[in-house]
C-alpha atoms as a PDB file:
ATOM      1  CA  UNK A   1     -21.434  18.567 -16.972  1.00  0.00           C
ATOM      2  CA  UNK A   2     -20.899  14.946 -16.178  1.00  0.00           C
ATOM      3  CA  UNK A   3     -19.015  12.338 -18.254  1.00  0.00           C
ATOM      4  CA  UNK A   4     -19.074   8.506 -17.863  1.00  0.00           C
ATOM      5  CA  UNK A   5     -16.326   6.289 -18.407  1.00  0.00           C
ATOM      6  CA  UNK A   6     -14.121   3.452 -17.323  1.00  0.00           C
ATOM      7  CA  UNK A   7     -11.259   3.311 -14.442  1.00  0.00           C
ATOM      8  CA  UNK A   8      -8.507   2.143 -16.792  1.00  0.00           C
ATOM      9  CA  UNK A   9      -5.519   2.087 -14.198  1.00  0.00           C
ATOM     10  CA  UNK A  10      -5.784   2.050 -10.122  1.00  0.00           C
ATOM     11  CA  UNK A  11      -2.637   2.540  -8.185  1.00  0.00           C
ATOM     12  CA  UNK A  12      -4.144   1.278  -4.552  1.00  0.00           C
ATOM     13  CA  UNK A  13      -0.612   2.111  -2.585  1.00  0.00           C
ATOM     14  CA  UNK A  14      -0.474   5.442  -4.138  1.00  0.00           C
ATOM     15  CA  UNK A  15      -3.942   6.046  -4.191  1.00  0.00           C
ATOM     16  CA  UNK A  16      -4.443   7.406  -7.915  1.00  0.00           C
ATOM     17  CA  UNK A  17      -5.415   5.902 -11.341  1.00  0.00           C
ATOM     18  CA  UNK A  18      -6.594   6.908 -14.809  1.00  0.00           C
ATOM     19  CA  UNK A  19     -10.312   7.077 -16.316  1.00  0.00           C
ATOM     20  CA  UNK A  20     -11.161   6.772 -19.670  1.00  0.00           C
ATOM     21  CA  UNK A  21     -14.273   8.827 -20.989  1.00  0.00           C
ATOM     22  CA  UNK A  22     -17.001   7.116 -22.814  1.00  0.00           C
ATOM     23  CA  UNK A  23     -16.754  10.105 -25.174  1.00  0.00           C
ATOM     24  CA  UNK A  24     -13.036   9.530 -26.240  1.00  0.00           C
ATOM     25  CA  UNK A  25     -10.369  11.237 -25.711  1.00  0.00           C
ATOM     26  CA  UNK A  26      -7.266  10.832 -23.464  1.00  0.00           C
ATOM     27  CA  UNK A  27      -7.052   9.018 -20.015  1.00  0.00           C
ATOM     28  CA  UNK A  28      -8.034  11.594 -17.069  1.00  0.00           C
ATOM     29  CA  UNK A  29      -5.925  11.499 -13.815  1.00  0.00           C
ATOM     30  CA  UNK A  30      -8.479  10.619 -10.334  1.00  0.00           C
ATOM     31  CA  UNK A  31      -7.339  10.679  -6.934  1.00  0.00           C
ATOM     32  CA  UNK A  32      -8.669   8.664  -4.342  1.00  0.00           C
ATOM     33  CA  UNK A  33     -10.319  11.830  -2.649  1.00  0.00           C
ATOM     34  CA  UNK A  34     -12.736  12.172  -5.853  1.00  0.00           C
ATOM     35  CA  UNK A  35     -14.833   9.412  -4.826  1.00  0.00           C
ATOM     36  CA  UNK A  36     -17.505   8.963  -2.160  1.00  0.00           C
ATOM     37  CA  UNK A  37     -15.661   8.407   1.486  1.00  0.00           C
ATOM     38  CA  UNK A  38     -17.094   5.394   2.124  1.00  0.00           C
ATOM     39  CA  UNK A  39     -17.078   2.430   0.098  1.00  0.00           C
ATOM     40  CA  UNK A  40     -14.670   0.033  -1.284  1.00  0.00           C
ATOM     41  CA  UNK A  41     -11.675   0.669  -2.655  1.00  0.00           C
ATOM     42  CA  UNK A  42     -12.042   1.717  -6.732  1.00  0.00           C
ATOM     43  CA  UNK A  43     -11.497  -1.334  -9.110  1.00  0.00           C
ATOM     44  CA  UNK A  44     -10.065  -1.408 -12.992  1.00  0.00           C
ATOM     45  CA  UNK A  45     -12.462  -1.754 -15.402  1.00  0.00           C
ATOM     46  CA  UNK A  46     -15.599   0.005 -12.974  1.00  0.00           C
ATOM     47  CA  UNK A  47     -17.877   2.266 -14.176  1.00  0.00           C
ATOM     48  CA  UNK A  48     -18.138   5.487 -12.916  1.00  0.00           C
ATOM     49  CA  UNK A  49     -19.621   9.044 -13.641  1.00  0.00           C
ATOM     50  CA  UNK A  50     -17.630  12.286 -13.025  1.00  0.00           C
ATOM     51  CA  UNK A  51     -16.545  15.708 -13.771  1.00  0.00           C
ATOM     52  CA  UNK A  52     -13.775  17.281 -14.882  1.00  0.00           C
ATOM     53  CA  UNK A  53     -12.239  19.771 -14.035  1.00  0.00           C
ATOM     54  CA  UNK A  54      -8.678  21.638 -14.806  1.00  0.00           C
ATOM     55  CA  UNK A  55      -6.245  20.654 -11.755  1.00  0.00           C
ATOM     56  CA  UNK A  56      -2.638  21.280 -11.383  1.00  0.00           C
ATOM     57  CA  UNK A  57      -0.520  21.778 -14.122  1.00  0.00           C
ATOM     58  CA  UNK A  58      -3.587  22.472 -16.323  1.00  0.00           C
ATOM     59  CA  UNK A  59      -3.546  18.516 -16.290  1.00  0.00           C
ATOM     60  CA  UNK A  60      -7.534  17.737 -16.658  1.00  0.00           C
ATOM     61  CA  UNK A  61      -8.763  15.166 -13.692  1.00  0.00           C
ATOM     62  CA  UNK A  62     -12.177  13.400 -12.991  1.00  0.00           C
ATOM     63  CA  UNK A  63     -13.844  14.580  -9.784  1.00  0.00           C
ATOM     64  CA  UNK A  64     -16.936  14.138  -7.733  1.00  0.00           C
ATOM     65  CA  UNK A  65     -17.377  10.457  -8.771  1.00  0.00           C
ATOM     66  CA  UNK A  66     -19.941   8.620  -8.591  1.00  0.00           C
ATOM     67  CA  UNK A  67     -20.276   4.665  -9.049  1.00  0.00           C
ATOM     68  CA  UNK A  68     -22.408   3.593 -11.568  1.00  0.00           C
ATOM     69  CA  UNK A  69     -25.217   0.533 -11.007  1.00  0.00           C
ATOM     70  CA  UNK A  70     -23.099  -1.039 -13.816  1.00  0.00           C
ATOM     71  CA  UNK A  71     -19.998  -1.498 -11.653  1.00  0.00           C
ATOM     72  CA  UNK A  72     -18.315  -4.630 -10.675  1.00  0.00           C
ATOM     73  CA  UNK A  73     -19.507  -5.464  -7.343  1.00  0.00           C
ATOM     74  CA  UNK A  74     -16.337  -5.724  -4.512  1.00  0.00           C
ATOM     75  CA  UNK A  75     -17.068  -7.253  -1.344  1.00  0.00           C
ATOM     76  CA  UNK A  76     -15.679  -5.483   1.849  1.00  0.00           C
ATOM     77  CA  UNK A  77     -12.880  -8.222   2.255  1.00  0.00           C
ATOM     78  CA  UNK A  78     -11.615  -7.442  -0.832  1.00  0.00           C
ATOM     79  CA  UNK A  79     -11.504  -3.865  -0.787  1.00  0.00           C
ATOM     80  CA  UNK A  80     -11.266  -2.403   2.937  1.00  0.00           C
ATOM     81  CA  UNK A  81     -12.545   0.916   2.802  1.00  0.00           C
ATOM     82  CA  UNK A  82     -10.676   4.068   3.764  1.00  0.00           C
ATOM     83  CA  UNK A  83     -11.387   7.553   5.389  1.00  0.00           C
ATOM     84  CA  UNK A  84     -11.434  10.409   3.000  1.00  0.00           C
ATOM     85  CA  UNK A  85      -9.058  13.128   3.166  1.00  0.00           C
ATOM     86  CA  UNK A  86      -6.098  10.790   4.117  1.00  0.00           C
ATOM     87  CA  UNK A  87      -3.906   9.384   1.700  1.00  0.00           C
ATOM     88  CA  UNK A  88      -2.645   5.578   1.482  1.00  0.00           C
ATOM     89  CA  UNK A  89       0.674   5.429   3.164  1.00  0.00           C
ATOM     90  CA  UNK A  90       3.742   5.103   1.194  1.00  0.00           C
ATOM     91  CA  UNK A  91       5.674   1.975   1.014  1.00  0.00           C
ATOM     92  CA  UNK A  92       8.326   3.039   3.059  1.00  0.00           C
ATOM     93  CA  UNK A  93       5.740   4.124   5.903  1.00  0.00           C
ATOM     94  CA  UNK A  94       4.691   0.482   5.788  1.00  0.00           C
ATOM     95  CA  UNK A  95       7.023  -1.748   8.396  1.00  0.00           C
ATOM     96  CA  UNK A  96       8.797  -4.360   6.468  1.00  0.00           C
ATOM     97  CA  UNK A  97      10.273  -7.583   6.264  1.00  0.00           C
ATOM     98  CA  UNK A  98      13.464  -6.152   6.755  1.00  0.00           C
ATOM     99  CA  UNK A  99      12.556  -4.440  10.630  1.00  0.00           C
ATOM    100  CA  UNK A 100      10.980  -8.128  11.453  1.00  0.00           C
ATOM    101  CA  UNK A 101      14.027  -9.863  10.464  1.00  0.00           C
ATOM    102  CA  UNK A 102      16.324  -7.277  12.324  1.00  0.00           C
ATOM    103  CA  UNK A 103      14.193  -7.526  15.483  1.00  0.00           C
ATOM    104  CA  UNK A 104      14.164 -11.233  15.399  1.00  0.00           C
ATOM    105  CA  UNK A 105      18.291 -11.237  14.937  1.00  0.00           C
ATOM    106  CA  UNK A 106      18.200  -8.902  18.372  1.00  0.00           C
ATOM    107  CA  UNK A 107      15.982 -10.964  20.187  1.00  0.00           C
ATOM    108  CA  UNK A 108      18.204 -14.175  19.159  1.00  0.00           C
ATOM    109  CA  UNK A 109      21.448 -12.211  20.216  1.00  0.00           C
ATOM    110  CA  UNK A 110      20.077 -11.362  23.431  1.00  0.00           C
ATOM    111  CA  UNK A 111      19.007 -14.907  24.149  1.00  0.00           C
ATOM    112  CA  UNK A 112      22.839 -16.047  23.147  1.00  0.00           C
ATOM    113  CA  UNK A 113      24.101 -13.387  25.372  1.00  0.00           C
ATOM    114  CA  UNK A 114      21.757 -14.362  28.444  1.00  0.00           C
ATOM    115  CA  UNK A 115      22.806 -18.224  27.710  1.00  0.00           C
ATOM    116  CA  UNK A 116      26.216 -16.905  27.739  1.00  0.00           C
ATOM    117  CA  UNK A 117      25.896 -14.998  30.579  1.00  0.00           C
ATOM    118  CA  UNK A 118      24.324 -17.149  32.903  1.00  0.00           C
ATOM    119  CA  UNK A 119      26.111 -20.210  32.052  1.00  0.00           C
ATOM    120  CA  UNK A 120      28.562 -22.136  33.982  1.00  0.00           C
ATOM    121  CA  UNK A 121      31.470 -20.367  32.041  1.00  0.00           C
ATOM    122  CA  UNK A 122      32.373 -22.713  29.979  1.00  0.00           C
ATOM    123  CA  UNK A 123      31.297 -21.273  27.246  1.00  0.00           C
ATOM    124  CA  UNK A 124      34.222 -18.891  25.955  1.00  0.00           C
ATOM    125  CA  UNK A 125      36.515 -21.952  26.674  1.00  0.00           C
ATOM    126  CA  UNK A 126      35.037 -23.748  24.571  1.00  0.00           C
ATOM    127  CA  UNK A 127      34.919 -20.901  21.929  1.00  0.00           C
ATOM    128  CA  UNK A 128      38.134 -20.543  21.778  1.00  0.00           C
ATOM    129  CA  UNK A 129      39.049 -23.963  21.903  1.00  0.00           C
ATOM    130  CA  UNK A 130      37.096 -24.272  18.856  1.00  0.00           C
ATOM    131  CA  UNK A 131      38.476 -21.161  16.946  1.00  0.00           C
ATOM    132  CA  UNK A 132      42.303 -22.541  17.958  1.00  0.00           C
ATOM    133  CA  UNK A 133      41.185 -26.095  16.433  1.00  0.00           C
ATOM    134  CA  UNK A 134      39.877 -24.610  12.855  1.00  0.00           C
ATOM    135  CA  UNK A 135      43.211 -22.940  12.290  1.00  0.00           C
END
């Protein structure tokens, strides 16, 4: 039997949400594999059809999805779409800020150390000339 409701809560890095059934009732877990494998990525408030069905935990979840003609219309640059069977990757899949920043501090120490290297010498002198005159 299929239901209709509303996507009340979309987690797009984690690739899960809630729907809420026209018929009342509680919120239904949906997973990113329930929809169609093409298309844009789901949106809060869109209108879908489903079925449900009893999934882990005897937790009920909406499944085979379908958008409804009703639904708020996402343009491809919005919502890339994504290839079914794989989910979103995790934050800490994701390279961060943090491996930029470290890769930029090793390219800048190598540039020191080939400045360093390659210069006339005077370098360290004047290092430690420095380091002797802050003391």
């Amino acid at each position: 039997m299929r239901f209709e409701g509303s996507l009340a809560v979309w987690h797009i890095d984690r690739g899960y949400g809630s729907v809420v059934p026209d018929q009342g009732g509680q919120a239904l877990f949906i997973h990113v594999s329930a929809f169609p494998p093409e298309g844009p990525q789901p949106v809060v408030g869109e209108r879908l059809s489903f079925e449900i069905v009893t999934g882990r935990n005897n937790q009920k979840q909406a499944t085979r999805v379908q958008r409804l003609k009703s639904s708020p219309v996402v343009s491809a640059a919005m919502a890339p779409s994504r290839s079914h069977g794989r989910r979103p990757p995790l934050k800490s899949e994701r390279p961060g800020l943090v491996f930029v920043l470290l890769g930029l501090a090793v390219a800048a120490a190598v540039l020191s150390w080939w400045e360093f290297s390659h210069g006339d010498g005077q370098h360290f002198a004047r290092l430690v000339s420095s380091a002797h005159t802050l003391r």
